[in-house]
Protein backbone atom coordinates (compact mmCIF):
# COMPACT_ATOMS: atom_id res chain seq x y z
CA UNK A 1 -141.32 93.65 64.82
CA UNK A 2 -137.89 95.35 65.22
CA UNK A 3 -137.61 98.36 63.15
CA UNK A 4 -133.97 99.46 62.15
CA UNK A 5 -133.44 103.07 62.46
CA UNK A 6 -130.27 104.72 60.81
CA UNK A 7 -128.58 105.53 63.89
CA UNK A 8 -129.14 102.22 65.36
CA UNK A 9 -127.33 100.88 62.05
CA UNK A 10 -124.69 103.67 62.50
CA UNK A 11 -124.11 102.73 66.05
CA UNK A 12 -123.50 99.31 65.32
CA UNK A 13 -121.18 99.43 62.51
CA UNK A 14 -119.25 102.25 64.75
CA UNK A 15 -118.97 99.46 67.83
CA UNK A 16 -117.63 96.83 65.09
CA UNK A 17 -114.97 98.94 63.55
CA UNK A 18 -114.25 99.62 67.52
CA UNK A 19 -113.91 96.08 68.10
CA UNK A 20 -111.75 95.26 65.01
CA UNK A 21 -109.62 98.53 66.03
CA UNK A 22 -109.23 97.31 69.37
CA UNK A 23 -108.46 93.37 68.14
CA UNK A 24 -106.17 94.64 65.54
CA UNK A 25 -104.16 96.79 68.53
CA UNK A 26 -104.15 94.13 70.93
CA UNK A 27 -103.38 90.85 68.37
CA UNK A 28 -100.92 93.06 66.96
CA UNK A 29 -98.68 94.43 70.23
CA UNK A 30 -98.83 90.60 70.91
CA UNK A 31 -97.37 90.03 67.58
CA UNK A 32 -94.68 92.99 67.85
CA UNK A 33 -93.33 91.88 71.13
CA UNK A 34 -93.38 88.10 70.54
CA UNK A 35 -91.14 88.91 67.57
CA UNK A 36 -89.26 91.24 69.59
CA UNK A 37 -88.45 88.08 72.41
CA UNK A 38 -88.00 85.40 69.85
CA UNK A 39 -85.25 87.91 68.04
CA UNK A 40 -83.61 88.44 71.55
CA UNK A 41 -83.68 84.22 72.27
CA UNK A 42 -82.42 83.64 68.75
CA UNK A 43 -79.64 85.71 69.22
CA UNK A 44 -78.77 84.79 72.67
CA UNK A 45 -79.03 81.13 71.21
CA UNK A 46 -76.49 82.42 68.41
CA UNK A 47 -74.11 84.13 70.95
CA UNK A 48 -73.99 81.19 73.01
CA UNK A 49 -72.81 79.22 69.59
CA UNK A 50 -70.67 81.68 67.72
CA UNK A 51 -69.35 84.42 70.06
CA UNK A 52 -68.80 87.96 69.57
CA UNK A 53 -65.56 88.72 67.56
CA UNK A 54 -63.03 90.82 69.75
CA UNK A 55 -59.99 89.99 67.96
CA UNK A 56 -59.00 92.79 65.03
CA UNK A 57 -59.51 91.91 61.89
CA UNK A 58 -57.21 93.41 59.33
CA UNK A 59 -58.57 91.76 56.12
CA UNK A 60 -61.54 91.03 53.94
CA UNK A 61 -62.56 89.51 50.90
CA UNK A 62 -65.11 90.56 48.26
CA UNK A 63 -66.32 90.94 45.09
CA UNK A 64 -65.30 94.76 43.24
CA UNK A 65 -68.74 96.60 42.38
CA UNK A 66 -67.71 99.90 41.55
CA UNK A 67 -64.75 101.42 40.75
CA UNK A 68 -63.45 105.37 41.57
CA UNK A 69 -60.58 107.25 40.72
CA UNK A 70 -59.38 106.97 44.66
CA UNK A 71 -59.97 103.39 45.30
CA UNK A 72 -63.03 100.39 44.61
CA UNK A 73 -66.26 99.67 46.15
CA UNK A 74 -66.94 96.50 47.20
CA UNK A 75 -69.06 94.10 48.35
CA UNK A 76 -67.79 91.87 50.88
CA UNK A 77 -67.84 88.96 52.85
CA UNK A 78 -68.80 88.14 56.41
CA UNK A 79 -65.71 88.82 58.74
CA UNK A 80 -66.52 86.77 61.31
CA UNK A 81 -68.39 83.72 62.41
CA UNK A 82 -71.17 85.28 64.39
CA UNK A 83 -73.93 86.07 61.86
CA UNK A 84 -74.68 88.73 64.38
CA UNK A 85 -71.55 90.34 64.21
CA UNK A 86 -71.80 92.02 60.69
CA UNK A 87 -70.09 94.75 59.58
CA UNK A 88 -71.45 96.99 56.30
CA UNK A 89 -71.61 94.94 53.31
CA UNK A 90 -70.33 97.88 51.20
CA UNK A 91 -67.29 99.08 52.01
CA UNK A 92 -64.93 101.98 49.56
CA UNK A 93 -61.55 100.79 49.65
CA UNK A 94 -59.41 103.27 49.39
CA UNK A 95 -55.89 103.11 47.67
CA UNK A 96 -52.80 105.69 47.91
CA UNK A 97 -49.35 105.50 46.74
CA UNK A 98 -48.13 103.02 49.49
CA UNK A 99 -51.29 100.49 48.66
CA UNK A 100 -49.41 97.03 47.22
CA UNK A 101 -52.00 95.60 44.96
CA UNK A 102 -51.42 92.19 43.45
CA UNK A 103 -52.08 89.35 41.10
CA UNK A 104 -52.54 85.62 42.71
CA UNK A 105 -52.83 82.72 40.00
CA UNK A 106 -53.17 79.14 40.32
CA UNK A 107 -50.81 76.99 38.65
CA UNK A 108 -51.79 74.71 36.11
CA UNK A 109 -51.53 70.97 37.28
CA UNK A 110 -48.85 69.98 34.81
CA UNK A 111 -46.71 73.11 36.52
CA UNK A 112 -47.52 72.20 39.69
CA UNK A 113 -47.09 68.00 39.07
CA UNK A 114 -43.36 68.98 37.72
CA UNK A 115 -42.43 71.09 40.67
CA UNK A 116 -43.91 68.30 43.53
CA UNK A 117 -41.39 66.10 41.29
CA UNK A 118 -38.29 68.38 41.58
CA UNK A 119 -39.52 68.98 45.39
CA UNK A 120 -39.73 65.61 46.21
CA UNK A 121 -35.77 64.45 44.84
CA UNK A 122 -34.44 67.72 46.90
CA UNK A 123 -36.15 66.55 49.90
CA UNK A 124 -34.75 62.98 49.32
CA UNK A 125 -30.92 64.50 48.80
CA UNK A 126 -31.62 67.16 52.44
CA UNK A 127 -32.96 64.13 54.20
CA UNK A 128 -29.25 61.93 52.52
CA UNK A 129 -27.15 64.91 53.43
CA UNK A 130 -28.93 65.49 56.66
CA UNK A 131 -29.73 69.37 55.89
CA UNK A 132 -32.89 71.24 56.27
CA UNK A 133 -35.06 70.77 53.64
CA UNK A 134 -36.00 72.95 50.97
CA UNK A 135 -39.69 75.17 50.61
CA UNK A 136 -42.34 73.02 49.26
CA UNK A 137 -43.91 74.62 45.83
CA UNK A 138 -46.49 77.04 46.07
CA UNK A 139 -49.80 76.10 44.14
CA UNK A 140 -50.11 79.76 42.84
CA UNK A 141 -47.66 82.76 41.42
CA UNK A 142 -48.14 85.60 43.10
CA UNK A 143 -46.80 89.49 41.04
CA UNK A 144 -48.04 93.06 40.64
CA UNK A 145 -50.17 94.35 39.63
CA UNK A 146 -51.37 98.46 38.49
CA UNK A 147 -54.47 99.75 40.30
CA UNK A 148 -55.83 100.48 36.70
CA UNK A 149 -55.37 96.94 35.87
CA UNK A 150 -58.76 96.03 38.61
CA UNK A 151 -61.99 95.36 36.98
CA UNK A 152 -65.87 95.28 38.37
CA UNK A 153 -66.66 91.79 39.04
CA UNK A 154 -62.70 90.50 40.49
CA UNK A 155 -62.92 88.91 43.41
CA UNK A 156 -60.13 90.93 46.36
CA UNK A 157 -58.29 89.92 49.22
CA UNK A 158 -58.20 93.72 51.04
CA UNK A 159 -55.45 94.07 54.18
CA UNK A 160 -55.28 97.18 56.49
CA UNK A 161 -53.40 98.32 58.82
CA UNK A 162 -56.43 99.10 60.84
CA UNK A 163 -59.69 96.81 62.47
CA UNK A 164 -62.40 96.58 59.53
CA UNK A 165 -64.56 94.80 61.50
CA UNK A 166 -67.51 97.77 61.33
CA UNK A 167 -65.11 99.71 58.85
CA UNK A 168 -67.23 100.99 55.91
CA UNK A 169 -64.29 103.11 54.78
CA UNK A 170 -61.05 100.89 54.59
CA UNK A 171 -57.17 102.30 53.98
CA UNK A 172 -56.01 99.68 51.85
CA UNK A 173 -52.41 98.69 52.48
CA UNK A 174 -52.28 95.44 50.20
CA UNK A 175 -55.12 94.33 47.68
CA UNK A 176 -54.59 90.97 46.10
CA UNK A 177 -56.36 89.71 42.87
CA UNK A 178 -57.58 86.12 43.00
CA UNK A 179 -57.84 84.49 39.50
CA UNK A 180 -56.45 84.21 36.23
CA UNK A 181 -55.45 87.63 35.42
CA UNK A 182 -57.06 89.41 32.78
């Protein structure tokens, strides 16, 4: 009969934990660089579909998170396409004494109903008189605003004179409002 002996025990359980060592290093290197190649044909995939952004981009939108005595932090939106292509999701907008900030506002329907009306009789009497026609209506109203009038939680409109495409740090020459102002 076969007699274990403490270093034949010992030796075994060493050459398992060996085996799982080595099965855990090799599955795993397999796993690591099948991720890696799928990543790489995903993105070429992606690429192919929604190509890199060269253009400039001199605004974003996004939602204020913080606010500082020098500007906002926000949190903003996707400025291109590509889902590849993405810039910092944080950005600090800053705002000096040239930075234009402003409120945009729907109109209310009943507004906006009565000015389609008055529209639509002064394109009738340019069209009679054969003259250009007037502007059609605007569905919003558009005025300024004070930097100390922006809130957490508004959504913004940011414009720069400058790409913010991997800007995390953006010179804000306009910020506009969207909503009903507050």
């Amino acid at each position: 009969m076969f007699k274990w002996h403490s270093q034949t025990i010992f030796l075994t359980l060493v050459g398992i934990a060996c085996l799982a060592v080595f099965s855990v290093t090799l599955f795993g290197a397999g796993y690591t660089s099948g991720t890696h190649v799928g990543y790489q044909s995903a993105a070429q995939k992606v690429a192919e579909v929604f190509p890199s952004q060269q253009e400039p981009v001199y605004s974003l939108s996004g939602v204020i998170t913080e606010l500082r005595h020098d500007g906002v932090v926000i949190e903003a939106q996707r400025v291109t396409a590509n889902p590849l292509d993405d810039g910092p999701k944080v950005r600090t907008v800053m705002v000096s004494n040239d930075t234009v900030i402003r409120q945009v506002t729907l109109k209310e329907p009943k507004d906006l109903d009565a000015e389609a009306l008055v529209y639509s009789a002064k394109l009738k009497q340019a069209a009679a008189a054969g003259i250009a026609p007037p502007s059609a209506p605007l569905p919003y109203t558009i005025f300024a605003m004070e930097f100390t009038q922006l809130n957490v939680g508004d959504r913004v409109e940011v414009h720069s004179k400058s790409d913010l495409r991997t800007a995390s740090q953006i010179n804000a020459s306009e910020i506009y409002r969207h909503g009903n102002a507050k």
